[in-house]
C-alpha atoms as a PDB file:
ATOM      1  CA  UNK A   1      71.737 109.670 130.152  1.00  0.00           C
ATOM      2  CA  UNK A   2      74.451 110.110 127.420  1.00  0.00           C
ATOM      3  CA  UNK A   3      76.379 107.269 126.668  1.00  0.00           C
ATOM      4  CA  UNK A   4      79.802 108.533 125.948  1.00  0.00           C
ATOM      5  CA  UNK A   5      81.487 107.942 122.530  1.00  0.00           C
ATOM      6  CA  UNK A   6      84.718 106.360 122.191  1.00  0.00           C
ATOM      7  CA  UNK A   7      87.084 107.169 119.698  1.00  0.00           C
ATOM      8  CA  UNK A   8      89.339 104.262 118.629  1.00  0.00           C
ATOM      9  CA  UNK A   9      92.394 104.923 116.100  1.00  0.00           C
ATOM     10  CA  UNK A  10      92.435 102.411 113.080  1.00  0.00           C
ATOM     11  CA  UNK A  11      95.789  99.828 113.414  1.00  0.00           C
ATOM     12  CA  UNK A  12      98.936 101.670 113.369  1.00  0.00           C
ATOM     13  CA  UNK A  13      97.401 104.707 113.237  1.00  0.00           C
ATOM     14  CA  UNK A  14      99.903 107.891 113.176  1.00  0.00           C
ATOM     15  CA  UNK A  15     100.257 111.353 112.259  1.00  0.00           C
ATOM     16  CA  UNK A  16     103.259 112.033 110.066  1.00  0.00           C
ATOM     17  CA  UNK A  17     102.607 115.960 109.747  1.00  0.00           C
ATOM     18  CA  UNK A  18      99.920 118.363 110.473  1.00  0.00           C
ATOM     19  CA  UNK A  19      97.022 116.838 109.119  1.00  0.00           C
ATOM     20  CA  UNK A  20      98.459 113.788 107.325  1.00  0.00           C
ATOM     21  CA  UNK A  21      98.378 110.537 108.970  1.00  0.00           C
ATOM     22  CA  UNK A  22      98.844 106.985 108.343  1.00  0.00           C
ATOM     23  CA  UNK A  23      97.251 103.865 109.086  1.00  0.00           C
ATOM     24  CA  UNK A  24      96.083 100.434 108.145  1.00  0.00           C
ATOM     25  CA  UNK A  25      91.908 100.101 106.732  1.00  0.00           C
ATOM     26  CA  UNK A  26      89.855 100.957 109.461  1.00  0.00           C
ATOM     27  CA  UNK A  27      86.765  98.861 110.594  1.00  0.00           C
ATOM     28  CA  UNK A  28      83.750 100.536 112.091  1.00  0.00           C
ATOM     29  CA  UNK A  29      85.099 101.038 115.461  1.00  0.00           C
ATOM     30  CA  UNK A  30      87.220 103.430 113.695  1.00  0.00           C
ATOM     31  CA  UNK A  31      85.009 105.460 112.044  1.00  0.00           C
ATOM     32  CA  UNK A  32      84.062 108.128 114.696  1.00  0.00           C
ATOM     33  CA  UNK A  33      87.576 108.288 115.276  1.00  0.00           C
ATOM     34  CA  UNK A  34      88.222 108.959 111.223  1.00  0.00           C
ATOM     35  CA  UNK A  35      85.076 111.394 111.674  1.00  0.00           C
ATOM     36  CA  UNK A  36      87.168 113.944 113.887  1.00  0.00           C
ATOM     37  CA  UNK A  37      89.330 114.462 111.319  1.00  0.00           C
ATOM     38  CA  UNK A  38      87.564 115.581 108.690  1.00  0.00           C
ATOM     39  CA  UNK A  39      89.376 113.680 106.052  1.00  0.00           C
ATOM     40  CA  UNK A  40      89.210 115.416 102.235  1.00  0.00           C
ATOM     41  CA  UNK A  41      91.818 112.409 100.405  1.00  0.00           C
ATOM     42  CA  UNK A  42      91.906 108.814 101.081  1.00  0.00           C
ATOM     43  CA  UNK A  43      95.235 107.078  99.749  1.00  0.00           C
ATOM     44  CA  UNK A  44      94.592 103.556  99.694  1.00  0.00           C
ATOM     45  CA  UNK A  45      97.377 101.065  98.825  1.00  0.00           C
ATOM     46  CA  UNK A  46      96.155  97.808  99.234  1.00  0.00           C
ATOM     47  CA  UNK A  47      95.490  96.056  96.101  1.00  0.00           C
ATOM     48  CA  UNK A  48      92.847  94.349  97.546  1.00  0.00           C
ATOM     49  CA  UNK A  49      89.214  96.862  97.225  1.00  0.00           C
ATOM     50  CA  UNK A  50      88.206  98.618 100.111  1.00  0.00           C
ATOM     51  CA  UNK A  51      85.517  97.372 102.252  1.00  0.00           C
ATOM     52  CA  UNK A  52      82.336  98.209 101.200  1.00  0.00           C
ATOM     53  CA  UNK A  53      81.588  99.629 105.120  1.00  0.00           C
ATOM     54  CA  UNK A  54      84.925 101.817 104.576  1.00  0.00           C
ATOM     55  CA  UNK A  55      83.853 103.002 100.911  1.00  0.00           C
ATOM     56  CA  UNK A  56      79.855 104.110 102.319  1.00  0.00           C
ATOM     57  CA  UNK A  57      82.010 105.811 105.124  1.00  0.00           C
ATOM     58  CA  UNK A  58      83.841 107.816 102.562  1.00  0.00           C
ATOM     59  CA  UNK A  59      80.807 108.680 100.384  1.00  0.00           C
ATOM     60  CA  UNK A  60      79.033 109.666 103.807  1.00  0.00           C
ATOM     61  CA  UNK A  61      82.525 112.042 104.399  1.00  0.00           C
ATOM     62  CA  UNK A  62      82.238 113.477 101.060  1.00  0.00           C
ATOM     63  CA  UNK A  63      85.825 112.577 100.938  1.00  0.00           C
ATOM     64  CA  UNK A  64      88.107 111.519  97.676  1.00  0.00           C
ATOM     65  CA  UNK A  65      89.331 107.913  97.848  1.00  0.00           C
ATOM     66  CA  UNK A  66      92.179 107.311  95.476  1.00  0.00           C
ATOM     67  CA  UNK A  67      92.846 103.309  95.177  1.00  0.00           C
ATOM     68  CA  UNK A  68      96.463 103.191  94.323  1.00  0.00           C
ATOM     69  CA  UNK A  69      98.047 100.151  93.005  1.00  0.00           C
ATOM     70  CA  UNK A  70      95.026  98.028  92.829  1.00  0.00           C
ATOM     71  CA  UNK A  71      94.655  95.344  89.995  1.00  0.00           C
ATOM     72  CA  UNK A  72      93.214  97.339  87.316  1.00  0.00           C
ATOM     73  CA  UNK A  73      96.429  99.624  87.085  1.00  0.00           C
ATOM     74  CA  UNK A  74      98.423  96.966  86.507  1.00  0.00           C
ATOM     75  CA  UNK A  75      99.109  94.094  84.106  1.00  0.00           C
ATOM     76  CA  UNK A  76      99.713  91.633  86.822  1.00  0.00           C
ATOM     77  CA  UNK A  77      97.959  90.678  89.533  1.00  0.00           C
ATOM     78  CA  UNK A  78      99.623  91.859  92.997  1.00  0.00           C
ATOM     79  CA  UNK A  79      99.766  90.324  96.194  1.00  0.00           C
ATOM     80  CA  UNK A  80     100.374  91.689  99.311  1.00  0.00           C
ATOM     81  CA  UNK A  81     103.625  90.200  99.436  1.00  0.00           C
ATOM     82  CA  UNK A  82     105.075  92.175  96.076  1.00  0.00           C
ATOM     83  CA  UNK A  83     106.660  95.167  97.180  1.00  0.00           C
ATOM     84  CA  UNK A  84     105.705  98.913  96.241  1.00  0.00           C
ATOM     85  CA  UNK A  85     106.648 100.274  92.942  1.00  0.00           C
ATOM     86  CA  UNK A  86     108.197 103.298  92.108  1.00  0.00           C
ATOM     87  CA  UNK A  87     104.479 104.136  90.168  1.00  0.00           C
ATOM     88  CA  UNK A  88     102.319 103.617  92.910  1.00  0.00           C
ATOM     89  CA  UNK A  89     105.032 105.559  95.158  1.00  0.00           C
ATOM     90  CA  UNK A  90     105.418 108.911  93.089  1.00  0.00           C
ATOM     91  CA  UNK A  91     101.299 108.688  92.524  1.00  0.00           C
ATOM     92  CA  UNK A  92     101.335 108.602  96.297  1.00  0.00           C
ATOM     93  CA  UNK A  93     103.432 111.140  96.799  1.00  0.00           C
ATOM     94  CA  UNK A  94     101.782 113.805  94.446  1.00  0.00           C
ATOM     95  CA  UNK A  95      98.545 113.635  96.337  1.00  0.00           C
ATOM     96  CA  UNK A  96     100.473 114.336  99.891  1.00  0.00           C
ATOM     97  CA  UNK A  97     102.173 116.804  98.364  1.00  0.00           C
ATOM     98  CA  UNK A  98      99.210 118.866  97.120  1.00  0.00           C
ATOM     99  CA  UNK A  99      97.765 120.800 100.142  1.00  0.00           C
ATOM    100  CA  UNK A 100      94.851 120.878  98.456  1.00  0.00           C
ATOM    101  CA  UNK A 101      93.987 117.469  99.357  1.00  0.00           C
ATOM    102  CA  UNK A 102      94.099 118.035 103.326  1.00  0.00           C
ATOM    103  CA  UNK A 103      93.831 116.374 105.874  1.00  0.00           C
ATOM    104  CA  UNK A 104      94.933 113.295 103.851  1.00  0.00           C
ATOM    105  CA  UNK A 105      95.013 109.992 105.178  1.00  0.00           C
ATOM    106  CA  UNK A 106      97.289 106.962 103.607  1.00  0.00           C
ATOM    107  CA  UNK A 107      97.039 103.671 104.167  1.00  0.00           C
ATOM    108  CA  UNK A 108      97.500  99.567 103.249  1.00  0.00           C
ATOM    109  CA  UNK A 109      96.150  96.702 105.100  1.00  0.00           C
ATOM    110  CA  UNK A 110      97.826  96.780 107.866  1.00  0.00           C
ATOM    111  CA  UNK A 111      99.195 100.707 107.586  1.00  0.00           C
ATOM    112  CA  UNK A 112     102.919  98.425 107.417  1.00  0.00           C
ATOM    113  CA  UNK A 113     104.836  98.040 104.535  1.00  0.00           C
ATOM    114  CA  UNK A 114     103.164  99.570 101.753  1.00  0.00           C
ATOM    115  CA  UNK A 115     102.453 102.675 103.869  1.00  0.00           C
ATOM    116  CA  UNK A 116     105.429 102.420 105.230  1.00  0.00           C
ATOM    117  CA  UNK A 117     107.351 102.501 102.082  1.00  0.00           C
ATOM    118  CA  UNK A 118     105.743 105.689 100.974  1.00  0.00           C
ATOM    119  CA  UNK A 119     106.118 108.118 104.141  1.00  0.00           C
ATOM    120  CA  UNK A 120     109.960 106.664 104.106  1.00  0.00           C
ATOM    121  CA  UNK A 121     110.324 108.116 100.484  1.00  0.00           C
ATOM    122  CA  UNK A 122     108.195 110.840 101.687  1.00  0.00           C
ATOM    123  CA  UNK A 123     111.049 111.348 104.844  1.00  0.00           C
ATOM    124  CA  UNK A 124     113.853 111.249 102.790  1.00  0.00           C
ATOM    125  CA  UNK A 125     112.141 113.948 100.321  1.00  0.00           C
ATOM    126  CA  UNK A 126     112.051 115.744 103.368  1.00  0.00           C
ATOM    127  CA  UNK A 127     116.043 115.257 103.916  1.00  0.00           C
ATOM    128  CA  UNK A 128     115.408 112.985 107.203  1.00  0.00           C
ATOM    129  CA  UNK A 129     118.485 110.777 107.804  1.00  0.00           C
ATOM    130  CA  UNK A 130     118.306 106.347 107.076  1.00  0.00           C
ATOM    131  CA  UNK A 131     118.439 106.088 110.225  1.00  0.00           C
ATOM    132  CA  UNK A 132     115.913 108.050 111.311  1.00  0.00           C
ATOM    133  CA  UNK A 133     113.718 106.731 108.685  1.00  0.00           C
ATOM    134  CA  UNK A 134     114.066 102.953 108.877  1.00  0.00           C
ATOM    135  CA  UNK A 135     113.450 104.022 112.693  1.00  0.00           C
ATOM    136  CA  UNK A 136     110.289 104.834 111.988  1.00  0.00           C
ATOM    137  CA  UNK A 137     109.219 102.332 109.219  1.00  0.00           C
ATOM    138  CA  UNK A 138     110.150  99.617 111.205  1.00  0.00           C
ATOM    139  CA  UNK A 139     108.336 100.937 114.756  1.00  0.00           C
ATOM    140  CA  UNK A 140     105.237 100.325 112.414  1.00  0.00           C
ATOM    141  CA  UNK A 141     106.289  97.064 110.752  1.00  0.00           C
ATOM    142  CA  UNK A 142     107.067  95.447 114.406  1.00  0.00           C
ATOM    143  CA  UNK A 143     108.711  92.176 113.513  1.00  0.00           C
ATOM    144  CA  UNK A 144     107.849  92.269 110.031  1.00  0.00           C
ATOM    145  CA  UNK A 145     110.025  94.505 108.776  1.00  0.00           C
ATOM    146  CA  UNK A 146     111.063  93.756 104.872  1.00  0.00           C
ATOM    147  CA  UNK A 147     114.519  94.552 104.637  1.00  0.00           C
ATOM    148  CA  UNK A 148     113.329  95.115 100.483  1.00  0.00           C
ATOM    149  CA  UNK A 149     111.490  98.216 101.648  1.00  0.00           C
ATOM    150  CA  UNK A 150     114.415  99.886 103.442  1.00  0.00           C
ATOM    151  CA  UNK A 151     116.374  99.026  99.791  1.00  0.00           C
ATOM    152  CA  UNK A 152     113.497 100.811  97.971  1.00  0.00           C
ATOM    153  CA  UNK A 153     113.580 103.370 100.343  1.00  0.00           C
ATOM    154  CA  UNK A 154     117.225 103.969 100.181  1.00  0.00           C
ATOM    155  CA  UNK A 155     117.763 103.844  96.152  1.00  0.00           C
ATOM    156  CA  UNK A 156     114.464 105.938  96.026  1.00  0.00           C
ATOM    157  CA  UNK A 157     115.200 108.946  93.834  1.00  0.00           C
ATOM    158  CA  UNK A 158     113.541 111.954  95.169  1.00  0.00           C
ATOM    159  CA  UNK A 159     114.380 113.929  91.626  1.00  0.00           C
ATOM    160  CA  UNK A 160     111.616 111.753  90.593  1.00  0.00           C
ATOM    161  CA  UNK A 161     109.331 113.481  92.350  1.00  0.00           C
ATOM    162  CA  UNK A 162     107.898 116.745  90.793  1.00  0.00           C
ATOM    163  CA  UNK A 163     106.996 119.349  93.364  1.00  0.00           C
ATOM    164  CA  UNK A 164     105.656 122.199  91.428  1.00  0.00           C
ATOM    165  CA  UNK A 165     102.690 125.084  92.904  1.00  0.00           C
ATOM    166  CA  UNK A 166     101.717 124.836  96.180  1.00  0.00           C
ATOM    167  CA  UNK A 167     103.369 122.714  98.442  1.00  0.00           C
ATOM    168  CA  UNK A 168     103.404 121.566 102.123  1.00  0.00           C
ATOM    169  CA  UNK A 169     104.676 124.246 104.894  1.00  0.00           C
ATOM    170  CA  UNK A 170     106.755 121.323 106.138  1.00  0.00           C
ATOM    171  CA  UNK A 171     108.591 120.282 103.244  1.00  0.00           C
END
């Protein structure tokens, strides 16, 4: 007898186009999910590491992790609670924009603010409205919602952001 597999999406798990998604670090019950999509780029914002589990399920993937705004890019020391920077944002931004790197996953801690800060920026390159971007950022933040984000997210500059080459069919 087979004992059926169950596939269980990581914490605010999402799909924001074909192949790219969103989330928060998986754990293990996540993995098989994470297998079915046969992930090429990780974009991991936390500045925390990875787990170790999470990095040995990369490796075994054959997928590219890219740790974005952790520690060692930076001359301070972030916490959670600092809010994205226009750096980590752009860096984010030129691996989703590079088909190359598909299916691409992005994610934080908790696939909330940080995350949520970069697929806003990523919306409004894409000429959503505010409102339909804060929509979304804050059906992921649930009751946490930094009102700071939305401000970054709003002032963002999309000239900032170099799309050259190849690019998405949905941008």
């Amino acid at each position: 007898m087979t004992q059926s597999q169950h596939y269980i999406p990581p914490l605010n798990f999402g799909m924001v186009e074909e192949n790219l998604y969103r989330s928060g670090q998986p754990n293990d019950l996540n993995f098989p999910f994470l297998e079915k999509l046969g992930l090429k780029t990780v974009v991991y914002l936390a500045p925390e590491e990875p787990s170790q589990r999470f990095l040995n399920f990369i490796e075994d993937q054959e997928a590219t992790l890219h740790h974005i705004g952790h520690p060692s890019s930076s001359t301070h020391l972030p916490s959670t609670w600092d809010p994205v920077s226009e750096e980590v944002v752009l860096a984010a931004l030129a691996h989703i924009l590079n088909p190359a790197s598909y299916p691409l996953i992005i994610m934080c801690n908790l696939g909330r603010h940080r995350t949520g800060t970069v697929i806003g920026c990523l919306r409004k390159l894409q000429k959503w409205n505010l409102t339909s971007i804060f929509e979304e950022y804050r059906r992921y933040a649930g009751p946490k919602v930094k009102v700071l984000n939305e401000q970054f997210v709003e002032l963002f500059d999309t000239d900032l952001v170099g799309v050259t080459g190849a690019k998405p069919a949905w941008l």
